[in-house]
Protein backbone atom coordinates (compact mmCIF):
# COMPACT_ATOMS: atom_id res chain seq x y z
CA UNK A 1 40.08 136.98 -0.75
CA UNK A 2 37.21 137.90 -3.20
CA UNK A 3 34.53 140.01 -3.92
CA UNK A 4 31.39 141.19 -1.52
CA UNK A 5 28.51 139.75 -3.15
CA UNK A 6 25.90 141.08 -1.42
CA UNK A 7 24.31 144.33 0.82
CA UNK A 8 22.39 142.90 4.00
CA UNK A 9 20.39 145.09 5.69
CA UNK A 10 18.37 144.10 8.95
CA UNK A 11 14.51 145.71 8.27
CA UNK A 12 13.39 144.68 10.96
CA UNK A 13 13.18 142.12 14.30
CA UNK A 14 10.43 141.02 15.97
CA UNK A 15 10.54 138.26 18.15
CA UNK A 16 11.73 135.43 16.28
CA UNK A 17 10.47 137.17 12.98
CA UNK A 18 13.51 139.05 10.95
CA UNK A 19 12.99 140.81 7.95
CA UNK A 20 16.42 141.32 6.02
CA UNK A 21 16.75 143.32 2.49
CA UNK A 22 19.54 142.58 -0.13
CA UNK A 23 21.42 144.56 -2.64
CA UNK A 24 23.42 142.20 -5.14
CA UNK A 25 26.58 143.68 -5.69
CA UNK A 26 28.32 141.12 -7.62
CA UNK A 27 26.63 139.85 -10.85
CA UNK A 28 27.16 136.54 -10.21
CA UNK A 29 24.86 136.61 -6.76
CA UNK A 30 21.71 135.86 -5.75
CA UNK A 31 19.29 135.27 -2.76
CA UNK A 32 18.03 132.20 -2.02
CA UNK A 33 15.01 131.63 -0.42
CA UNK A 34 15.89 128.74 1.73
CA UNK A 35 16.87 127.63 5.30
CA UNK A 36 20.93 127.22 4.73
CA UNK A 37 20.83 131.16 3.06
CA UNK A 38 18.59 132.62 6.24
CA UNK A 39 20.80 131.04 8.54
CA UNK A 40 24.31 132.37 6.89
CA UNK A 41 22.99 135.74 7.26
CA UNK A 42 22.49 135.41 11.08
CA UNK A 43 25.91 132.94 11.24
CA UNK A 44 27.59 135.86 9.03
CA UNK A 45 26.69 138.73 10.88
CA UNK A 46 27.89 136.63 13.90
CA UNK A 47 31.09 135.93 12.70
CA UNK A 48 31.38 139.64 11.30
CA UNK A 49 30.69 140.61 15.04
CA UNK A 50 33.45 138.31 16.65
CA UNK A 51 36.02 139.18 14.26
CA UNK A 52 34.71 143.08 14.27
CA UNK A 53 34.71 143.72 11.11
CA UNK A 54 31.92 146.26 11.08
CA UNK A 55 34.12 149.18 10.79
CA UNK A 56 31.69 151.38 8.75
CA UNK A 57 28.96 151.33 11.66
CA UNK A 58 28.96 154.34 14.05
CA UNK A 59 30.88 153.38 16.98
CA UNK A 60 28.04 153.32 19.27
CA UNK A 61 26.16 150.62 17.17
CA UNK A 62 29.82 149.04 16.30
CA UNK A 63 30.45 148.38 20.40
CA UNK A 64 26.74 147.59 21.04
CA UNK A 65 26.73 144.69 18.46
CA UNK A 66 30.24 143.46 19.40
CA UNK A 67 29.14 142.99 23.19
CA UNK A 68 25.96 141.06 22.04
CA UNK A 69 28.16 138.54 20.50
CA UNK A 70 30.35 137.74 22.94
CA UNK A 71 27.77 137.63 25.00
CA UNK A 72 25.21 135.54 23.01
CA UNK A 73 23.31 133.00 24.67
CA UNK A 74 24.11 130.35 21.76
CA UNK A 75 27.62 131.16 21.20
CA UNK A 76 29.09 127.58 21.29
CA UNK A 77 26.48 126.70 18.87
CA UNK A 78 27.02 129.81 16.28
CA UNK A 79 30.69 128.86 16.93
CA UNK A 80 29.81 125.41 15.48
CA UNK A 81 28.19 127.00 12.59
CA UNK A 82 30.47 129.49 11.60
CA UNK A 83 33.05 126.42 11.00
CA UNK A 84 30.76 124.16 9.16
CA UNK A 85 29.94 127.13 6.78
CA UNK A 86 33.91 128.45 6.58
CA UNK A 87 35.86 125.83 7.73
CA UNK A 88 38.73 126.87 9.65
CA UNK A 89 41.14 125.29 12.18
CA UNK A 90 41.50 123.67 14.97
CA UNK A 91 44.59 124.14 17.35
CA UNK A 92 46.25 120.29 18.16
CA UNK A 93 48.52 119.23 21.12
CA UNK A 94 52.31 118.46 19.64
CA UNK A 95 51.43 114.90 20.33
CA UNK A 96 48.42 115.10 17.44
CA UNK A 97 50.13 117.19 15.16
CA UNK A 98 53.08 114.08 15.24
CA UNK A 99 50.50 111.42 14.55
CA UNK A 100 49.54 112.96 11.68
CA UNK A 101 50.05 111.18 8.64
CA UNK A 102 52.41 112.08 5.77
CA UNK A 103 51.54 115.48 3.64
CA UNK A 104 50.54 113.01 0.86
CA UNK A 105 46.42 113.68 0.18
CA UNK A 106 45.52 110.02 -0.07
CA UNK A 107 46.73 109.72 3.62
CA UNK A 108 45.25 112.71 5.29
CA UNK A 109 42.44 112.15 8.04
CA UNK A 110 39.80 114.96 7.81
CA UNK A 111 41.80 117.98 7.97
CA UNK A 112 42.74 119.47 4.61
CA UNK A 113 46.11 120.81 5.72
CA UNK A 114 48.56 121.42 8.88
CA UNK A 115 50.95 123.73 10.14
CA UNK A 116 53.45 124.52 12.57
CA UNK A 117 53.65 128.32 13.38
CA UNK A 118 55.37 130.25 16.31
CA UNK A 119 54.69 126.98 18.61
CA UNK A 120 51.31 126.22 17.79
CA UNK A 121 50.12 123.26 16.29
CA UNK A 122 46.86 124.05 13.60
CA UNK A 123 44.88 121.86 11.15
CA UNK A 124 42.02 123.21 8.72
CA UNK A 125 39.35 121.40 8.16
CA UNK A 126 36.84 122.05 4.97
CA UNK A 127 33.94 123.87 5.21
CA UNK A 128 30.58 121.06 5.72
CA UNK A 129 27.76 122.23 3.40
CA UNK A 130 25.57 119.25 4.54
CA UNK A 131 26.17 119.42 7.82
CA UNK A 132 25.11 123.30 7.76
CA UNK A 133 22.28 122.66 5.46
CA UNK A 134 20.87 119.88 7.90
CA UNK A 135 21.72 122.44 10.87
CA UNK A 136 19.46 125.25 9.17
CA UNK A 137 16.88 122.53 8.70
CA UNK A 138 16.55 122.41 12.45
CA UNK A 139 17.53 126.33 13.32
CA UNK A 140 15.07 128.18 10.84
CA UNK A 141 11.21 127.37 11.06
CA UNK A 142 10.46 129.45 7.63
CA UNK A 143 11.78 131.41 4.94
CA UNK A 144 9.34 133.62 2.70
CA UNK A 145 10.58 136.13 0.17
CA UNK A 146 8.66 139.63 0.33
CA UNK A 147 9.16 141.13 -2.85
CA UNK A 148 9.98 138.25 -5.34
CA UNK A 149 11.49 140.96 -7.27
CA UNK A 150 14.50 139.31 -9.84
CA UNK A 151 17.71 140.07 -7.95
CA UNK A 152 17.80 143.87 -9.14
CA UNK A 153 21.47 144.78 -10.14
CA UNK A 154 21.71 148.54 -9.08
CA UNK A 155 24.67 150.93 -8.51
CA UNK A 156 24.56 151.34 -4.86
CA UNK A 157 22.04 151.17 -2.64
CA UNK A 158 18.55 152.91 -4.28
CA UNK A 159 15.37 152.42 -2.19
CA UNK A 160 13.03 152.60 -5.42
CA UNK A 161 14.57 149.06 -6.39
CA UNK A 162 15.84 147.59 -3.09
CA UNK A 163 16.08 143.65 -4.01
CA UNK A 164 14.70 140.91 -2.92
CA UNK A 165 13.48 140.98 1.26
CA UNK A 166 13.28 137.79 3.05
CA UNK A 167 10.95 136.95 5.95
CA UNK A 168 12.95 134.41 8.28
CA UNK A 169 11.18 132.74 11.47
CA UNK A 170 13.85 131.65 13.31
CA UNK A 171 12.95 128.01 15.56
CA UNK A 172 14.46 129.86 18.80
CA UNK A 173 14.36 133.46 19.10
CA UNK A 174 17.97 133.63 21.08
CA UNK A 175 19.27 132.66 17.90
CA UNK A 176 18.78 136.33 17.28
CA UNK A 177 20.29 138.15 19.85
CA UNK A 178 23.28 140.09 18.06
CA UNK A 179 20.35 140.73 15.33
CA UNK A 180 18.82 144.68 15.81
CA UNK A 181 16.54 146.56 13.09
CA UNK A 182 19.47 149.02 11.01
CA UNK A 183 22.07 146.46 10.92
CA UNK A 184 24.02 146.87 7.58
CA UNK A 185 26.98 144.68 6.00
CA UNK A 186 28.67 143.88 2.93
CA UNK A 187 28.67 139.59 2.89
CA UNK A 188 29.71 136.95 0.65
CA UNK A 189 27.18 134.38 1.48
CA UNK A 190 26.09 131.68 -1.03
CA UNK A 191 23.57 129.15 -1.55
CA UNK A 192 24.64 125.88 -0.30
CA UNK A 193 22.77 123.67 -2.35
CA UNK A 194 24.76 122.04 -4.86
CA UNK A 195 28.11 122.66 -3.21
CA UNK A 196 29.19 119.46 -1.77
């Protein structure tokens, strides 16, 4: 599975104006001040909400941010995120699982595998780091970091060295609907750039 890299924590949301604080729990992360790392946070948070896997919240704030995200205003286009930054699959009729060429690489089409399973047809396609970069491009008007502090490596969270912030303007503020001030997660979100 891998390791949590990082501690999100939602400061604060104002209109289309979040401010969002991270811990670096892994030695290997860092925050990136860019569109394609302000819009995995939202896109994570998203897909953490869908999924509910935000056990450690109080189950008042747990419920409140589930129902937000199935009821989000721009679901089919977090939906369309959420695959272009993890991949995922895609369920086929019989008839396109058949057509499918052999197993052998050079012949596949742009899924990376296939599978039959309990009657359902599924093929996974790759995560598309462009394609989310150039969707960030268009989703997030700016990205500022607060406290250009270097990526602090602390034991747990410790409020006299909290990491780096980041200011994110969002270009539509329903893009932060499941987004609420007190928010935390653990994530494993990455910069982009360079990965494809």
């Amino acid at each position: 599975m891998g390791s949590d890299l990082l501690g999100v924590r939602v400061l604060e949301r104002s209109g289309a104006v979040l401010r969002v604080r991270y811990a670096v729990l892994h030695p290997d992360a860092e925050v990136a001040s860019n569109h394609n790392f302000a819009l995995q946070t939202i896109v994570d948070l998203y897909w953490r909400c869908c999924g509910e896997y935000l056990w450690h919240l109080p189950a008042a704030v747990r419920e409140k941010v589930y129902s937000l995200a199935k009821t989000h205003p721009l679901k089919e286009q977090l939906e369309r995120w959420v695959r272009l930054a993890r991949g995922g699959a895609v369920e086929l009729t019989p008839e396109e699982y058949a057509s499918l060429p052999s197993r052998d690489a050079s012949a596949r089409p742009r899924y990376v595998s296939w599978e039959q399973s309990d009657g359902r047809y599924l093929a996974h396609v790759a995560p598309d780091y462009q394609g989310f970069m150039d969707a960030a491009s268009d989703a997030i008007a700016s990205v500022a970091i607060e406290d250009p502090r270097k990526h602090p490596r602390v034991e747990g969270e410790d409020d006299s060295n909290p990491g780096p912030t980041l200011v994110v303007t969002v270009t539509d503020e329903a893009l932060l609907h499941h987004v609420f001030e007190g928010l935390e997660w653990a994530s494993r979100i990455y910069d982009f750039e360079g990965h494809f």
